[in-house]
N, C-alpha and C. Protein backbone atom coordinates (compact mmCIF):
# COMPACT_ATOMS: atom_id res chain seq x y z
N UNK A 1 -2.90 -39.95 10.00
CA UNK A 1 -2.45 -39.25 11.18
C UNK A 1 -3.48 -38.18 11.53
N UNK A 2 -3.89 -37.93 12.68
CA UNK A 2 -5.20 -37.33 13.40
C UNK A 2 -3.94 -35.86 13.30
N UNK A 3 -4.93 -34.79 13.32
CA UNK A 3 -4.59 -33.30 13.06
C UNK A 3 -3.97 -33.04 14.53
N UNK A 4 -4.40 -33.71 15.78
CA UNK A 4 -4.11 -33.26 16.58
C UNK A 4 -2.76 -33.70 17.13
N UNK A 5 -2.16 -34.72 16.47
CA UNK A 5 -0.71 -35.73 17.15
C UNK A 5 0.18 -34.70 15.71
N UNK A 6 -0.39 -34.09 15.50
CA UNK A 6 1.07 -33.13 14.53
C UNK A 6 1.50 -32.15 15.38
N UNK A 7 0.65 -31.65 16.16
CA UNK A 7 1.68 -30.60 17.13
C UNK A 7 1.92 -29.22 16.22
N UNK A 8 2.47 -28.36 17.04
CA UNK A 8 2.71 -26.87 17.04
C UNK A 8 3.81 -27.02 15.51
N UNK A 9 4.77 -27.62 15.22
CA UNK A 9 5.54 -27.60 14.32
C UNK A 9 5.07 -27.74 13.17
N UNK A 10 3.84 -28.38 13.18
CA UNK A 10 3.08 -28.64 11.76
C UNK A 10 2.20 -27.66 11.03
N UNK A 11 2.28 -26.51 12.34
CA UNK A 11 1.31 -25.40 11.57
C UNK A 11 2.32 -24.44 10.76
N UNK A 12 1.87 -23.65 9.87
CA UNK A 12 2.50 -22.93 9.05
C UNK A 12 2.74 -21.60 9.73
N UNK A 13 3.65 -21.32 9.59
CA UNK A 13 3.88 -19.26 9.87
C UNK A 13 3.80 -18.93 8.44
N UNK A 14 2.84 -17.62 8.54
CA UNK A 14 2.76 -16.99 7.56
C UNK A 14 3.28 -15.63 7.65
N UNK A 15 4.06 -15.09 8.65
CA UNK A 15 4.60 -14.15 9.67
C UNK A 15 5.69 -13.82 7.99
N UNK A 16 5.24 -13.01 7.92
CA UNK A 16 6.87 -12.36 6.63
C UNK A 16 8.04 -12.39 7.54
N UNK A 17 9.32 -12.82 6.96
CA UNK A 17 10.39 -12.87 7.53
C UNK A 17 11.31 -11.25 8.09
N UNK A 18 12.09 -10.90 8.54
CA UNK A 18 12.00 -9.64 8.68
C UNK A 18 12.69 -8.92 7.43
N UNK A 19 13.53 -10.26 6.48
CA UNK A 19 13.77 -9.77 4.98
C UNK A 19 13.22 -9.20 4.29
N UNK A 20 12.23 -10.31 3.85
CA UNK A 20 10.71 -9.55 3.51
C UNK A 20 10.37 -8.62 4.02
N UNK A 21 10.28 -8.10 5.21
CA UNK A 21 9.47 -6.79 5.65
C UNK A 21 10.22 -5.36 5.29
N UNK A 22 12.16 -5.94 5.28
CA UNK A 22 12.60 -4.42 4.72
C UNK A 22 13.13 -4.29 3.32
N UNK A 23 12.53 -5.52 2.41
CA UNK A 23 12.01 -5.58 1.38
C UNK A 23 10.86 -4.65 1.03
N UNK A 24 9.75 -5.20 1.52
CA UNK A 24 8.49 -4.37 1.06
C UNK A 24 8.68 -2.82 1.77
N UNK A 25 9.76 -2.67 2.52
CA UNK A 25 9.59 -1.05 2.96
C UNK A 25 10.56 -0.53 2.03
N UNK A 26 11.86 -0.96 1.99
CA UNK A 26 11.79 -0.26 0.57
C UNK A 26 11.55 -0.27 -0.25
N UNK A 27 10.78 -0.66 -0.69
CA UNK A 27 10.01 -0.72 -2.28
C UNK A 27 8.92 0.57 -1.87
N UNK A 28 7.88 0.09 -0.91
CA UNK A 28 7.34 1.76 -0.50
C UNK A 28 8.04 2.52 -0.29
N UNK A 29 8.95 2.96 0.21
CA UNK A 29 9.66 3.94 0.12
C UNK A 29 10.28 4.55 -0.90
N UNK A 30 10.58 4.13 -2.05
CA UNK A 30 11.02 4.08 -3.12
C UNK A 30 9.59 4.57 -3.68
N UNK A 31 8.40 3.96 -3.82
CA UNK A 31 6.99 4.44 -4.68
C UNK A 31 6.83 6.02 -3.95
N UNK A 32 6.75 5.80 -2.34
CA UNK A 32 6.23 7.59 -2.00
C UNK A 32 7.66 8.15 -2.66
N UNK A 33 8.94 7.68 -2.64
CA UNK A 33 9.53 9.50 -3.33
C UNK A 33 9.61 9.83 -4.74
N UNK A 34 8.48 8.48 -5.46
CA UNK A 34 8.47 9.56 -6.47
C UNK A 34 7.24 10.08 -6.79
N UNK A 35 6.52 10.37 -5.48
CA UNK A 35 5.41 11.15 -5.73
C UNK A 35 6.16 12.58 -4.70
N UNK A 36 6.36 13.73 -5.77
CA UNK A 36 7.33 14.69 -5.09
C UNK A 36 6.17 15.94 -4.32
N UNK A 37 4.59 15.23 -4.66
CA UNK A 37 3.77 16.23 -4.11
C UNK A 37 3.26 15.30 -2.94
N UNK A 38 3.53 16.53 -2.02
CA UNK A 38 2.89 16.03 -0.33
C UNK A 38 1.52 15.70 -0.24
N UNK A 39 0.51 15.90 -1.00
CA UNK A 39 -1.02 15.66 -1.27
C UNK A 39 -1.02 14.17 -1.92
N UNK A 40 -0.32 14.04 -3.17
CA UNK A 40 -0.07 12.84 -3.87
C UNK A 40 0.10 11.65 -2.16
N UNK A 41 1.20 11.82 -1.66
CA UNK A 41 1.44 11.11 -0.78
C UNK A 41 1.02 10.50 0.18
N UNK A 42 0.13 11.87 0.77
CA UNK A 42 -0.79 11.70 1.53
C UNK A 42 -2.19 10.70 1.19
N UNK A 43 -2.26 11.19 -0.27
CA UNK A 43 -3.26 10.46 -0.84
C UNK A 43 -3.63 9.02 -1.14
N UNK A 44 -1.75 8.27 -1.41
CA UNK A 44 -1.71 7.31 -1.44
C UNK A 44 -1.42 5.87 -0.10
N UNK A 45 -1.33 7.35 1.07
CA UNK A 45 -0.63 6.70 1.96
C UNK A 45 -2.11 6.36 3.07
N UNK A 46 -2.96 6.90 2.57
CA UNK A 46 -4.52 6.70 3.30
C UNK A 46 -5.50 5.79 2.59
N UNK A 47 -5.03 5.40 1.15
CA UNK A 47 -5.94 4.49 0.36
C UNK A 47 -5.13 3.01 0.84
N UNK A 48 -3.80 3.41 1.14
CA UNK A 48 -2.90 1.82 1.38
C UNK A 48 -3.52 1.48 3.14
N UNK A 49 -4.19 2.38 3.83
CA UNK A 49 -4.52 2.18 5.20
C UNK A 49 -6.01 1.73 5.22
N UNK A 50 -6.75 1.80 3.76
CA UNK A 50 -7.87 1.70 3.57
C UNK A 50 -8.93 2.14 3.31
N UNK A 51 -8.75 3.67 3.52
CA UNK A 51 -10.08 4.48 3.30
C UNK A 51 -10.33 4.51 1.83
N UNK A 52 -11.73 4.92 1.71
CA UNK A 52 -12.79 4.52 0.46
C UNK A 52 -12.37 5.98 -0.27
N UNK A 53 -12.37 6.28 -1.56
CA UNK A 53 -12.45 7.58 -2.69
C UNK A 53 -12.87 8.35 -1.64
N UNK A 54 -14.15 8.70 -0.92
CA UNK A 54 -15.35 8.93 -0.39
C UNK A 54 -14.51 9.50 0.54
N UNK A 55 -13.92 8.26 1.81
CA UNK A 55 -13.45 9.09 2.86
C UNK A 55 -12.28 10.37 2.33
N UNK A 56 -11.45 9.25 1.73
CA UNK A 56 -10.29 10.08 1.56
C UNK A 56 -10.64 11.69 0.59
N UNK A 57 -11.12 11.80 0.01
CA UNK A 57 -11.33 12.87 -0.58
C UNK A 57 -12.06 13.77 0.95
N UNK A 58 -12.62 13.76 1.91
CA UNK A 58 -13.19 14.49 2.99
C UNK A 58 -11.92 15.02 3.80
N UNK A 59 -11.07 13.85 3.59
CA UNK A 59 -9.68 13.80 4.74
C UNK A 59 -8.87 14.76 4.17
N UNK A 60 -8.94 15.06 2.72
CA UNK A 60 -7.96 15.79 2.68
C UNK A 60 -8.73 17.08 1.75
N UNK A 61 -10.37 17.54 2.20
CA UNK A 61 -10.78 18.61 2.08
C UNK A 61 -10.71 18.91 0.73
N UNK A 62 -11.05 18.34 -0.46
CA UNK A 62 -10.99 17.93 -1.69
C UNK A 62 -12.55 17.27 -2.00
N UNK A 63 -13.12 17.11 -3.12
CA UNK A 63 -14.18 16.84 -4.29
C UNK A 63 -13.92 15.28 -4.17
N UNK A 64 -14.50 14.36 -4.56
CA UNK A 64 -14.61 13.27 -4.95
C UNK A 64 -13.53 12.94 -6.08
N UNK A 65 -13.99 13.57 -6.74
CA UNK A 65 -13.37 13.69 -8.42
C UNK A 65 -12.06 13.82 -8.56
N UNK A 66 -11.72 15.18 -7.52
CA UNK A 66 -10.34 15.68 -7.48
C UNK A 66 -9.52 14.49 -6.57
N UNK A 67 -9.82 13.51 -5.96
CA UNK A 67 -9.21 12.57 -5.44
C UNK A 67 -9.25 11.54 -6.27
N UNK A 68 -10.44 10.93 -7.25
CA UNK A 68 -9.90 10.01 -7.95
C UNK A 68 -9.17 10.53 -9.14
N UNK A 69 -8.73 11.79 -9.30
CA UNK A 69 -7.73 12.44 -10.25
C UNK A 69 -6.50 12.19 -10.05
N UNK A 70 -6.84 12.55 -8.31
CA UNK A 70 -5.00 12.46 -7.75
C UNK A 70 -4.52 11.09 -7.96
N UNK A 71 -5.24 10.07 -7.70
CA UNK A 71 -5.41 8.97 -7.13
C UNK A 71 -4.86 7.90 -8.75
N UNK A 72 -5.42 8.54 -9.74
CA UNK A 72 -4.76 7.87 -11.57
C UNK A 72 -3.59 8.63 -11.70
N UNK A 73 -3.28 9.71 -10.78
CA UNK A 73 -1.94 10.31 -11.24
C UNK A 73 -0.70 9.22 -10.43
N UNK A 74 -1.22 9.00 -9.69
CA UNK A 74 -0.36 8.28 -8.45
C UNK A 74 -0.16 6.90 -9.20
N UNK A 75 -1.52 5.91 -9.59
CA UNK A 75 -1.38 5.08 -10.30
C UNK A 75 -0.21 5.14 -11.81
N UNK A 76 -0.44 5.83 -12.60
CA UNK A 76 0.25 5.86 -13.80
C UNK A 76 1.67 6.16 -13.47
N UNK A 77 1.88 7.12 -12.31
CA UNK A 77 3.30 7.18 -11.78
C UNK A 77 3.95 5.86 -11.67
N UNK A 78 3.53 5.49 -10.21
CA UNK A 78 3.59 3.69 -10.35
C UNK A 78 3.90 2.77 -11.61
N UNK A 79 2.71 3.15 -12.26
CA UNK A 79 2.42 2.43 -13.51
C UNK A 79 4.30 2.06 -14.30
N UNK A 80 4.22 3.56 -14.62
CA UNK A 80 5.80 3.81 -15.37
C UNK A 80 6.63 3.35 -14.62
N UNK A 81 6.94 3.63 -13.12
CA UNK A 81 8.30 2.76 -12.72
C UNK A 81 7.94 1.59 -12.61
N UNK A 82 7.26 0.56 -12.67
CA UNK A 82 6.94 -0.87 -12.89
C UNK A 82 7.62 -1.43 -14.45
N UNK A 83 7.43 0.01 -14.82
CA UNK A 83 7.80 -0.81 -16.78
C UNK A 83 9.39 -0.52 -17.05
N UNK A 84 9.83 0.23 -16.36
CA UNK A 84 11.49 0.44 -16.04
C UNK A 84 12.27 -0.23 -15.34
């Protein structure tokens, strides 16, 4: 059968259902409140949008260092409610 006699029904949606979508929001929502510091949050909520160590440490007027500090605190937070 030629790709083209399958028609519109044969292609896949990969579109998350809208279950899925208030699935994955609360689950983020649930990860930012238990970061109870507004910097933490901020921190994690600009690395999930994409910016590099680099930017994000400029964005929020901070060292390099002091962002990949924040940035293993945020992780290991995570870390622990994953193992609970």
């Amino acid at each position: 059968m030629k790709a083209s006699s399958l028609g519109i029904d044969s292609v896949q949606d990969n579109t998350p259902s809208p279950e899925e979508i208030a699935m994955v929001e609360e689950e983020c929502q649930g990860l930012f409140a238990m970061l109870t510091d507004q910097e933490l949050q901020r921190i994690a909520c600009l690395r999930m949008e994409g910016y590099s160590n680099s930017e994000t440490a400029k964005m929020i007027e901070k060292s390099v260092a002091t962002a990949e500090r924040r940035l293993a605190e945020i992780r290991a937070c995570w870390k622990t409610s994953m193992k609970s």
